[in-house]
C-alpha atoms as a PDB file:
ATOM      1  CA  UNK A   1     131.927 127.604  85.972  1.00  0.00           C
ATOM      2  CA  UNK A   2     132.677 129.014  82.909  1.00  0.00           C
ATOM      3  CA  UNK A   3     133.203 132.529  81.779  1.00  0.00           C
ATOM      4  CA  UNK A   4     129.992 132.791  79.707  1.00  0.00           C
ATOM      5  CA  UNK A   5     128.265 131.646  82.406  1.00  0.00           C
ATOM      6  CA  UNK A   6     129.034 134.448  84.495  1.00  0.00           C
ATOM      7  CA  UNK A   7     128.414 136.911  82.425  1.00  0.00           C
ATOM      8  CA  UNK A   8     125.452 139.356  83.330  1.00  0.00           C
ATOM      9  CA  UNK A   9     123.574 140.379  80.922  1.00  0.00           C
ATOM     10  CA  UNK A  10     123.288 144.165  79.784  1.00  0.00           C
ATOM     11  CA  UNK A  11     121.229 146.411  78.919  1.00  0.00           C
ATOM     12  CA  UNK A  12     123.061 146.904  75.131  1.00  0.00           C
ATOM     13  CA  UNK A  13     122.321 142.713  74.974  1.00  0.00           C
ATOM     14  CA  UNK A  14     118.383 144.053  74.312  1.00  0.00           C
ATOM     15  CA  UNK A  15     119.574 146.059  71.223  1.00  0.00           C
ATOM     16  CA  UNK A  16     120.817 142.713  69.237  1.00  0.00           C
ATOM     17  CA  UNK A  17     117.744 140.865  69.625  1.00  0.00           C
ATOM     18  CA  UNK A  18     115.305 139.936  66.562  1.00  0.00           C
ATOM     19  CA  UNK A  19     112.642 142.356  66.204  1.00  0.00           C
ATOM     20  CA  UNK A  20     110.466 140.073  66.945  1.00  0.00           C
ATOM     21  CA  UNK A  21     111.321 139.506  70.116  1.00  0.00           C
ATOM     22  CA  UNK A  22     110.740 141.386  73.487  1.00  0.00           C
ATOM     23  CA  UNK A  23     113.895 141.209  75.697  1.00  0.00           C
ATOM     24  CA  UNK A  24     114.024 141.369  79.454  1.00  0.00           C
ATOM     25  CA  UNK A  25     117.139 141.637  81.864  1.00  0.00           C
ATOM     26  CA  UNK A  26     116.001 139.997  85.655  1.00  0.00           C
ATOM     27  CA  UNK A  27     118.735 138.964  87.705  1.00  0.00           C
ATOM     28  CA  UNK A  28     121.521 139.308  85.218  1.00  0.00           C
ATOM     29  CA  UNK A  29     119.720 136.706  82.726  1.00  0.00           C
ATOM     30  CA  UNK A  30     118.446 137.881  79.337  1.00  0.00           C
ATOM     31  CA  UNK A  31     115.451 137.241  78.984  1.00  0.00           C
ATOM     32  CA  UNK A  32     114.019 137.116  75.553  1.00  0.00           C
ATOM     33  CA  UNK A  33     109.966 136.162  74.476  1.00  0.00           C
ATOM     34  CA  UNK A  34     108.378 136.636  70.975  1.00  0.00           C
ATOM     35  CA  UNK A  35     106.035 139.536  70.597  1.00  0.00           C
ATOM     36  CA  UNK A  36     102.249 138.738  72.170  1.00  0.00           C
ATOM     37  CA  UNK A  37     100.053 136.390  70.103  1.00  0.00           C
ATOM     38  CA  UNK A  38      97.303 138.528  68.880  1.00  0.00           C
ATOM     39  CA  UNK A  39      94.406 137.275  71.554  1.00  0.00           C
ATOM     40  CA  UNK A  40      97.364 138.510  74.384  1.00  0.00           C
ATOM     41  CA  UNK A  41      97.704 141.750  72.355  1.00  0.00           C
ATOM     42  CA  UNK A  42      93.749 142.028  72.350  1.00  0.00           C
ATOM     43  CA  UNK A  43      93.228 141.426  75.801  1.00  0.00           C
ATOM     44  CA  UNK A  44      95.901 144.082  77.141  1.00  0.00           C
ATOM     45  CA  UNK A  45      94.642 146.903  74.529  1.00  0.00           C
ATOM     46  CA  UNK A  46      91.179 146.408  75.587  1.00  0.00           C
ATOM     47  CA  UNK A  47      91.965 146.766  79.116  1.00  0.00           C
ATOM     48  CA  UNK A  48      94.229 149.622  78.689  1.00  0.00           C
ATOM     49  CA  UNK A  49      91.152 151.430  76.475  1.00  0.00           C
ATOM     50  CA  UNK A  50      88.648 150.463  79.255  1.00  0.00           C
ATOM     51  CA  UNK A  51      90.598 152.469  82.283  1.00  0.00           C
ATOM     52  CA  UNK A  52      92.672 155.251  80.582  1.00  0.00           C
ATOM     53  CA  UNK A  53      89.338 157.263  80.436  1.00  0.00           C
ATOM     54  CA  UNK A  54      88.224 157.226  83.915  1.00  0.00           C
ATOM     55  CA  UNK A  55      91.029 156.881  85.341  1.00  0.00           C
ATOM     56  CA  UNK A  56      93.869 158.487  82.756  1.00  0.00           C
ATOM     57  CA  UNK A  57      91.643 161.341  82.084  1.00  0.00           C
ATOM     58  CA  UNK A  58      88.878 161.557  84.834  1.00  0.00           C
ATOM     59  CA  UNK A  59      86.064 160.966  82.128  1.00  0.00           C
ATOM     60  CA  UNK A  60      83.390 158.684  84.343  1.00  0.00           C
ATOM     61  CA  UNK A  61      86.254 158.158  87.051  1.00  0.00           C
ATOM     62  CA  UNK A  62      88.317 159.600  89.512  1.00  0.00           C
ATOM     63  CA  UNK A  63      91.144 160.269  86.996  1.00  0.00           C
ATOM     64  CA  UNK A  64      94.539 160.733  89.119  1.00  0.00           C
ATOM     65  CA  UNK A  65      96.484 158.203  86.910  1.00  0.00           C
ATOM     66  CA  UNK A  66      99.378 157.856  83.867  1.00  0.00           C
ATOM     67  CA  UNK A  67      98.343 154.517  82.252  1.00  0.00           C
ATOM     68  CA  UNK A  68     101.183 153.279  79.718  1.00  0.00           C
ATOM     69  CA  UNK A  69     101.179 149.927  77.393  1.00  0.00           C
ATOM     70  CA  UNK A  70     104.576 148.172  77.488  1.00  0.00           C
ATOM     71  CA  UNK A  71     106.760 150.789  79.841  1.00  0.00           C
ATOM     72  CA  UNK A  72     110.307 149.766  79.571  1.00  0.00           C
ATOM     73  CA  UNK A  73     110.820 149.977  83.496  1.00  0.00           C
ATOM     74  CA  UNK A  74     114.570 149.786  85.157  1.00  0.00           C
ATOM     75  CA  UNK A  75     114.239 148.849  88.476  1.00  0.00           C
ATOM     76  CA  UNK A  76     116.744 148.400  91.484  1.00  0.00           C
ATOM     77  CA  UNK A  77     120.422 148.987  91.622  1.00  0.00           C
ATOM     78  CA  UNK A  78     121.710 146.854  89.083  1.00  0.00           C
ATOM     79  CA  UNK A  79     118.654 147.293  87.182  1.00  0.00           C
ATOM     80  CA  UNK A  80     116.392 144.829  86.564  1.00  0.00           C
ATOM     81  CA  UNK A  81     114.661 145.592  83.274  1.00  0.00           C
ATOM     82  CA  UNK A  82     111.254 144.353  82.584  1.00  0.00           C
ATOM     83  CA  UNK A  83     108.118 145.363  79.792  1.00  0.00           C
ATOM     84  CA  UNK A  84     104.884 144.494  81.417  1.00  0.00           C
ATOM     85  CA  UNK A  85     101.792 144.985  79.090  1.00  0.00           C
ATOM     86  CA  UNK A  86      99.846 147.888  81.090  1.00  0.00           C
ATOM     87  CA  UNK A  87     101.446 149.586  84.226  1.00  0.00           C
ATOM     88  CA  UNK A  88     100.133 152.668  85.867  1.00  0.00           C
ATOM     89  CA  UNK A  89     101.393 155.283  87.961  1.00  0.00           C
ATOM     90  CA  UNK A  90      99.368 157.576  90.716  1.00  0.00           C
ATOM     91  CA  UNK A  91     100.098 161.019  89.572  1.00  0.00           C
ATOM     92  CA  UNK A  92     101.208 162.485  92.928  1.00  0.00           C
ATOM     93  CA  UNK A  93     104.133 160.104  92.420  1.00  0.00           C
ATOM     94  CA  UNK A  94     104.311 161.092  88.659  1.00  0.00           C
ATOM     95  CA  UNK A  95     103.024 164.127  87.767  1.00  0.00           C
ATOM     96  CA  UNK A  96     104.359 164.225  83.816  1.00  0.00           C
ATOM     97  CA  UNK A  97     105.397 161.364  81.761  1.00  0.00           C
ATOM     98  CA  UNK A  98     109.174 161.384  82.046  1.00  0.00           C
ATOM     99  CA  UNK A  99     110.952 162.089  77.932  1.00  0.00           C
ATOM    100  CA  UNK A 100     113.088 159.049  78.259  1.00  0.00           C
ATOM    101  CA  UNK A 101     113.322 155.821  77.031  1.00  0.00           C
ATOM    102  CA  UNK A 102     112.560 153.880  79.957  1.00  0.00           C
ATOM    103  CA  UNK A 103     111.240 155.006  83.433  1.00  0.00           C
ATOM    104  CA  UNK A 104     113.100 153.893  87.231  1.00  0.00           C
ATOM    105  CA  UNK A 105     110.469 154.879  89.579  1.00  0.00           C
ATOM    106  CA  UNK A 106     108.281 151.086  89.975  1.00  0.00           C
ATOM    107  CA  UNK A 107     104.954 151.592  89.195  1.00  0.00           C
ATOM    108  CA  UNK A 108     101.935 151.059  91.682  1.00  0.00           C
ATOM    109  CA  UNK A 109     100.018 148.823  89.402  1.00  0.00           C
ATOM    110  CA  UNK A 110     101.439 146.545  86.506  1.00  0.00           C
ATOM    111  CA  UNK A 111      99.415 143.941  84.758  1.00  0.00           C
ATOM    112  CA  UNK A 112     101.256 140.934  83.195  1.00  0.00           C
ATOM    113  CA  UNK A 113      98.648 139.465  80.093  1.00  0.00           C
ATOM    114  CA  UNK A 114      99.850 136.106  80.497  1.00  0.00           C
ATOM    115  CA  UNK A 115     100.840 133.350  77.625  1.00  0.00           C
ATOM    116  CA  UNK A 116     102.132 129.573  77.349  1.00  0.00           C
ATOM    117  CA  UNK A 117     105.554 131.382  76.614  1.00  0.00           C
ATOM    118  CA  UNK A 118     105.565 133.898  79.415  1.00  0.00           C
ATOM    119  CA  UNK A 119     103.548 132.681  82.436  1.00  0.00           C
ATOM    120  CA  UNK A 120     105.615 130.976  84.220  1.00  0.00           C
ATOM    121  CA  UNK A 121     108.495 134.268  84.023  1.00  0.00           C
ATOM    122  CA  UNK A 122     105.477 136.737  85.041  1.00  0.00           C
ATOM    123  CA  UNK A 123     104.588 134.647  88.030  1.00  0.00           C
ATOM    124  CA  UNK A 124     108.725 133.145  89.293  1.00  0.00           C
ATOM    125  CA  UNK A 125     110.607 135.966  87.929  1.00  0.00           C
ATOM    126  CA  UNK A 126     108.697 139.042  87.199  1.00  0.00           C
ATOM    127  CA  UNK A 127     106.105 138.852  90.932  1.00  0.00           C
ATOM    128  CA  UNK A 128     109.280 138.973  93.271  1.00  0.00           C
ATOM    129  CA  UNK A 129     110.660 142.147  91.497  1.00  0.00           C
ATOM    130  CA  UNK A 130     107.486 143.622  91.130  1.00  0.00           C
ATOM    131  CA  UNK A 131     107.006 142.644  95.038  1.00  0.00           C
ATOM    132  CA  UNK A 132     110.541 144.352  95.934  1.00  0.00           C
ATOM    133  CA  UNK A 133     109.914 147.371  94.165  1.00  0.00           C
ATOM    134  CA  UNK A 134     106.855 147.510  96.350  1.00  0.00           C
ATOM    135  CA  UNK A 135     104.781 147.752  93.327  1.00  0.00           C
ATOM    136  CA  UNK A 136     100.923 148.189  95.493  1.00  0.00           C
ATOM    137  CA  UNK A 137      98.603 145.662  92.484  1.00  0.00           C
ATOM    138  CA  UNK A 138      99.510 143.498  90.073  1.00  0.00           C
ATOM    139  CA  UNK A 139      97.123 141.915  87.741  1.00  0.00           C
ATOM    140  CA  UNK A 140      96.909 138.938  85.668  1.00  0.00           C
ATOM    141  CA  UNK A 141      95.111 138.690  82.947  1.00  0.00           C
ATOM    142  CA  UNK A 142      94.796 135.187  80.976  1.00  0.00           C
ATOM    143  CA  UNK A 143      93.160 135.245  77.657  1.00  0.00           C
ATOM    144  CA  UNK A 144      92.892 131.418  77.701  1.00  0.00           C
ATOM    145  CA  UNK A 145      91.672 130.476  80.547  1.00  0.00           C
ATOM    146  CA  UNK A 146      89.332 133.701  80.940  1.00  0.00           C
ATOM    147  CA  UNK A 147      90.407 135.077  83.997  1.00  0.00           C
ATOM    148  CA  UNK A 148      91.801 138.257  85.875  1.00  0.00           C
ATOM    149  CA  UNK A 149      93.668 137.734  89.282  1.00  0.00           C
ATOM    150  CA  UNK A 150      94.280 140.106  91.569  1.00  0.00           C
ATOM    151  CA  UNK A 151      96.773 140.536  94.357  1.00  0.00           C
ATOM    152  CA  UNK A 152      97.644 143.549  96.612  1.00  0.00           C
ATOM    153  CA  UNK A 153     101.022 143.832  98.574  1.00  0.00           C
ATOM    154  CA  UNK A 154     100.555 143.248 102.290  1.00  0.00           C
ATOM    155  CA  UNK A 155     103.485 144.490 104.019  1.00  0.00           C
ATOM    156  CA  UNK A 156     106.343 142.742 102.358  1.00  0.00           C
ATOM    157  CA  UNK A 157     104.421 140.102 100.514  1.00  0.00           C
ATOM    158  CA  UNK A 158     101.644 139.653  97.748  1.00  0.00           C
ATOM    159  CA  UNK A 159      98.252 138.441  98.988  1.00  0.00           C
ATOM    160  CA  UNK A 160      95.452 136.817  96.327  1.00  0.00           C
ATOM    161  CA  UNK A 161      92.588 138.984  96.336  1.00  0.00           C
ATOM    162  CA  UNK A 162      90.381 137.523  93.930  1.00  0.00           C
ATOM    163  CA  UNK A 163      90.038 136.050  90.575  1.00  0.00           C
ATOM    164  CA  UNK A 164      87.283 136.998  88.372  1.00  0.00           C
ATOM    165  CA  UNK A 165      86.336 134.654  85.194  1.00  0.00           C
ATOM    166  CA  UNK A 166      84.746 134.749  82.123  1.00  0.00           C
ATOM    167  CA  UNK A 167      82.170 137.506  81.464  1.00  0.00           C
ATOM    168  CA  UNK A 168      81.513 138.412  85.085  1.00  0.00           C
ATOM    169  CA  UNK A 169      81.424 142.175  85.687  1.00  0.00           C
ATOM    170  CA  UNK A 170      84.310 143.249  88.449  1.00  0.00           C
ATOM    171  CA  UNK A 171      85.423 145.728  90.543  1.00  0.00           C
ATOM    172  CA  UNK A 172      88.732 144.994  90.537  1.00  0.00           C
ATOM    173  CA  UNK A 173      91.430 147.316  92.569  1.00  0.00           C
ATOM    174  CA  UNK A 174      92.854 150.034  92.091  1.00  0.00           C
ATOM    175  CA  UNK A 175      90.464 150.520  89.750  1.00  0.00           C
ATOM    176  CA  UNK A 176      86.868 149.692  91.427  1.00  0.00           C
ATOM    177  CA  UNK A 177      85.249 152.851  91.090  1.00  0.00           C
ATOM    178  CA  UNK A 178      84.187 151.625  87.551  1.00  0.00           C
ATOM    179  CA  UNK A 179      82.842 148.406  86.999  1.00  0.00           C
ATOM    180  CA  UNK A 180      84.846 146.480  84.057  1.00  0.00           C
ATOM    181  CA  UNK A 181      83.173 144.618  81.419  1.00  0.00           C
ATOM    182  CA  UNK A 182      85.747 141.590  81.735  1.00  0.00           C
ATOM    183  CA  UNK A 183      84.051 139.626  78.840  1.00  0.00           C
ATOM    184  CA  UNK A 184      85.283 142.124  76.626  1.00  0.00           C
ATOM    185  CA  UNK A 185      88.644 140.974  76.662  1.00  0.00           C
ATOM    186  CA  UNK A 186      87.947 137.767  75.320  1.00  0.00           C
ATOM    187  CA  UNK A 187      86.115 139.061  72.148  1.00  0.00           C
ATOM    188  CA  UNK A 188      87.896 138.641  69.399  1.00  0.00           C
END
């Protein structure tokens, strides 16, 4: 094997990339996707707008939440470093946004807006470090196909909750004490 091949990616590799790209470090391999399509960039914002008020600031919700878009999170020893879209953090584990550039404590809910460049590293690469970093939800949105899936972590594993589709209203934890308006996403 050659020595290119085992070299591990760092975190100054990010820094060089094209600004059109979003880079991502998991396992040592840079990972690096072009910005989100406008219908993925839709979908996330919409979401983000529909539970930072109930939840973010307690307006129609139980509040208790910091709701970001696009945390850079560093997670494990040798740090894995991943950008989901949305991830949110239960404020007795984070009571202040930290002034840094990138946070280390793992969220307890990420969603992942998913796209024919990214879905299959949100699902193979992204789940299992989301899963060791015992991140409680993670969400996955698809514009295309119209859907939200939901899985919780059940002891050292993710199980499927459900998957809601089209313009159905949800429920969907963390966040069921407000009913989402999932067609809403999908509006262009």
């Amino acid at each position: 094997m050659g020595e290119a091949a085992l070299k591990r990616a760092q975190y100054a590799d990010l820094f060089v990339l094209a600004p059109n790209l979003v880079g991502e470090i998991i396992d040592g391999v840079l990972y690096a996707q072009p910005r989100p399509a406008m219908r993925h960039s839709r979908a996330s914002s919409v979401l983000g707008g529909a539970l930072e008020p109930s939840f973010g600031h307690g307006r129609g919700g139980p509040g208790g939440w910091i709701i970001l878009d696009e945390p850079e999170l560093h997670l494990g020893l040798e740090p894995d470093i991943l950008v989901p879209d949305l991830a949110g953090w239960r404020r007795e584990r984070m009571p202040v946004v930290p002034d840094a550039a990138f946070c280390t404590l793992p969220p307890d809910w990420v969603c992942e807006v998913l796209s024919a460049s990214t879905h299959k590293l949100d699902r193979s690469k992204k789940l299992p470090v989301y899963q060791r970093e015992r991140v409680a939800h993670v969400w996955l949105v698809d514009p295309i196909a119209r859907t939200l899936e939901i899985f919780r972590l059940d002891g050292d594993s993710y199980r499927f909750i459900v998957t809601y589709a089209d313009d159905e209203p949800c429920r969907a934890e963390p966040f069921d004490a407000i009913e989402l308006e999932l067609g809403a996403l999908w509006r262009m």
